[in-house]
Protein backbone atom coordinates (compact mmCIF):
# COMPACT_ATOMS: atom_id res chain seq x y z
CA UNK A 1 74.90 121.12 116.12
CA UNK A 2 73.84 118.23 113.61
CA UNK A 3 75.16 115.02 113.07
CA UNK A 4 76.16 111.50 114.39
CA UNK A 5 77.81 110.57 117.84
CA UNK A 6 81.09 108.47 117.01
CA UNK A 7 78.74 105.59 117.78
CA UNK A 8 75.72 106.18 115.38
CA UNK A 9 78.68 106.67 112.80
CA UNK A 10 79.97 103.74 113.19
CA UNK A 11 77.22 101.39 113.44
CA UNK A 12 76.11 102.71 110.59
CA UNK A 13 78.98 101.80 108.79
CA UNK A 14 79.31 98.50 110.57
CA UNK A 15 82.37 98.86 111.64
CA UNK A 16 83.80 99.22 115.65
CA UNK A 17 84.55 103.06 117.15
CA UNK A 18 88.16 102.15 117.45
CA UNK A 19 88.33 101.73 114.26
CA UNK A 20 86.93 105.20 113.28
CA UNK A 21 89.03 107.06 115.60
CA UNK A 22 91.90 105.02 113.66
CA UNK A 23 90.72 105.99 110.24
CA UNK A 24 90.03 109.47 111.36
CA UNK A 25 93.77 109.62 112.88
CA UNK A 26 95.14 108.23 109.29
CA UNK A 27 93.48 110.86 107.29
CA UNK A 28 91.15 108.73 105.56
CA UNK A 29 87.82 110.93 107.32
CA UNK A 30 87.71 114.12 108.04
CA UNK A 31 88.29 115.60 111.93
CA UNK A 32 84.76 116.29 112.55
CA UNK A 33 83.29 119.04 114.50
CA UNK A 34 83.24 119.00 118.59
CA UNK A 35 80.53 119.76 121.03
CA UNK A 36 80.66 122.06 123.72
CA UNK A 37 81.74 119.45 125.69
CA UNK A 38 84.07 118.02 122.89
CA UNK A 39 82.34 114.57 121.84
CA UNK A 40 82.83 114.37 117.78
CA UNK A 41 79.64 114.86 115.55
CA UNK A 42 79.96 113.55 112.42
CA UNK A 43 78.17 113.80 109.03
CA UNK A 44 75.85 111.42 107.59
CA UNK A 45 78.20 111.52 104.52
CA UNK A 46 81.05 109.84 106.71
CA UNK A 47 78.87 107.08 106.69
CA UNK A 48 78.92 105.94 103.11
CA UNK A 49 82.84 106.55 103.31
CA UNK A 50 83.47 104.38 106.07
CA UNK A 51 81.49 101.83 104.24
CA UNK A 52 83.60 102.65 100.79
CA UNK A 53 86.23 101.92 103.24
CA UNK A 54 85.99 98.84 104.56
CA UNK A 55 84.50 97.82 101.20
CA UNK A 56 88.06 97.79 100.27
CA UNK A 57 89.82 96.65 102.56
CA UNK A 58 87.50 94.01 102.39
CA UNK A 59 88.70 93.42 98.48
CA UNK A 60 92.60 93.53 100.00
CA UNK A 61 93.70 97.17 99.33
CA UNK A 62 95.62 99.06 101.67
CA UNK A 63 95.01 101.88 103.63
CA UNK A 64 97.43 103.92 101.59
CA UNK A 65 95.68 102.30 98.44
CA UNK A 66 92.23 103.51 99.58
CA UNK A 67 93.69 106.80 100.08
CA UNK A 68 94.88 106.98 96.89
CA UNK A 69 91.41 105.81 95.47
CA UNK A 70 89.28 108.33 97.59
CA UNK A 71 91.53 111.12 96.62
CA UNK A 72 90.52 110.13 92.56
CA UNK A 73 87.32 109.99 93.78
CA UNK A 74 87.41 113.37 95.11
CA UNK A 75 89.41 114.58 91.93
CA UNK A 76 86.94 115.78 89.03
CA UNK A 77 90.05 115.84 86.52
CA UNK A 78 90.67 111.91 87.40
CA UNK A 79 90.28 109.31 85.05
CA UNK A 80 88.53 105.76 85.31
CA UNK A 81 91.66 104.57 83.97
CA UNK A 82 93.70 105.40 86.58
CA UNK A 83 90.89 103.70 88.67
CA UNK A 84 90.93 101.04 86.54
CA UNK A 85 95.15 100.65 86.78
CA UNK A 86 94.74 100.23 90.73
CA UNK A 87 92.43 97.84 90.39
CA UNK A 88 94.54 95.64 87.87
CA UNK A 89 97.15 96.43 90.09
CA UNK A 90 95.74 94.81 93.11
CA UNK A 91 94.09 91.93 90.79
CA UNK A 92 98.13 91.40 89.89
CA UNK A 93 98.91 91.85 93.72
CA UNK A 94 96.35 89.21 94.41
CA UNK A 95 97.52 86.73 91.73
CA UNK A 96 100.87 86.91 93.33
CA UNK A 97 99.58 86.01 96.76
CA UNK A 98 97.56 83.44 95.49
CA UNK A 99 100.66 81.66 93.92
CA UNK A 100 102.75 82.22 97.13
CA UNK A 101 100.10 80.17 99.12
CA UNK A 102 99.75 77.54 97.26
CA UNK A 103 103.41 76.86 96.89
CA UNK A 104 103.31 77.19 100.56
CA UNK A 105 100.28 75.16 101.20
CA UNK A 106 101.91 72.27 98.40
CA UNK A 107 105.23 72.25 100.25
CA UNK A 108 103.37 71.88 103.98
CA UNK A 109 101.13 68.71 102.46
CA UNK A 110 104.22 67.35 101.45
CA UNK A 111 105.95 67.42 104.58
CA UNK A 112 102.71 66.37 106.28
CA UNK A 113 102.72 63.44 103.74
CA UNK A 114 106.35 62.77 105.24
CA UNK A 115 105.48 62.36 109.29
CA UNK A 116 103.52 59.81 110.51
CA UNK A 117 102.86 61.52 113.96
CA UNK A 118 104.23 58.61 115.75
CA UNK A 119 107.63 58.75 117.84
CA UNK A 120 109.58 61.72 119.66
CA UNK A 121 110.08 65.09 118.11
CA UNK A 122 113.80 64.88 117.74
CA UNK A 123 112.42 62.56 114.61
CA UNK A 124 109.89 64.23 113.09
CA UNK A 125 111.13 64.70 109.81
CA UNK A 126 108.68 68.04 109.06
CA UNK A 127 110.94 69.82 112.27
CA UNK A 128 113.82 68.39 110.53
CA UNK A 129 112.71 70.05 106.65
CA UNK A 130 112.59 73.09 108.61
CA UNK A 131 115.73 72.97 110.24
CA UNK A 132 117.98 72.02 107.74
CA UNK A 133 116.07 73.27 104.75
CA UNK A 134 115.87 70.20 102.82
CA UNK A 135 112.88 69.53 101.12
CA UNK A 136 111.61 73.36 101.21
CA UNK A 137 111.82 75.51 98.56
CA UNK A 138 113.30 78.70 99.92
CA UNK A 139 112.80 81.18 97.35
């Protein structure tokens, strides 16, 4: 039988075993074929999937997202647009996040601004913000 021990596959795709049992368990590879004495053998061509894979999760997709673009890969009657429309999708996702953390990161400078680090706790006045809300905008 021909192929890759679980961890030729995944050095190759520099990523850990755990983590291709994991993908392997969430559909994203295929089961591959057992030994006699049941160790998995995988395919080169897992290889260059595992590395599309953490490719992009490495650009912030999901795991269900990744599914979604490996099954239009797979698909010869899928578009690039619809390739295209998940990645302006995630582009918008990003854009999003991006705007949430720097409201977060503005409103955290500004209560940093606020405590001098000096005194007891029951007058800090960033624990205070976050008790009572004041200060924070809690959208």
């Amino acid at each position: 039988m021909e192929g890759l021990t679980i961890s030729k596959i995944a050095g190759g795709a520099g990523i850990g075993i755990e983590t291709v049992r994991f993908y392997e368990k969430e559909g994203l590879i295929d089961p591959p074929a057992r030994t006699p004495s049941n160790y998995r053998i995988y395919p080169e061509s897992d290889i260059m999937r595992l590395r599309f894979i953490r490719r992009a999760k490495n650009l912030g997709f999901t795991l269900k997202e990744i599914k979604e673009l490996l099954s239009l890969q797979l698909d010869p009657q899928a578009s690039k647009a619809e390739v295209k429309q998940q990645t302006e999708s995630k582009i918008a996702d990003i854009g999003r996040k991006i705007r949430d953390l720097t409201r977060m990161k503005e409103v955290l400078e500004s209560l940093d601004a606020c405590c001098d680090g000096q005194g007891p706790t029951s007058e800090c006045p960033i624990l205070g913000a976050l008790e009572t809300g004041h200060g924070l905008d809690e959208n």
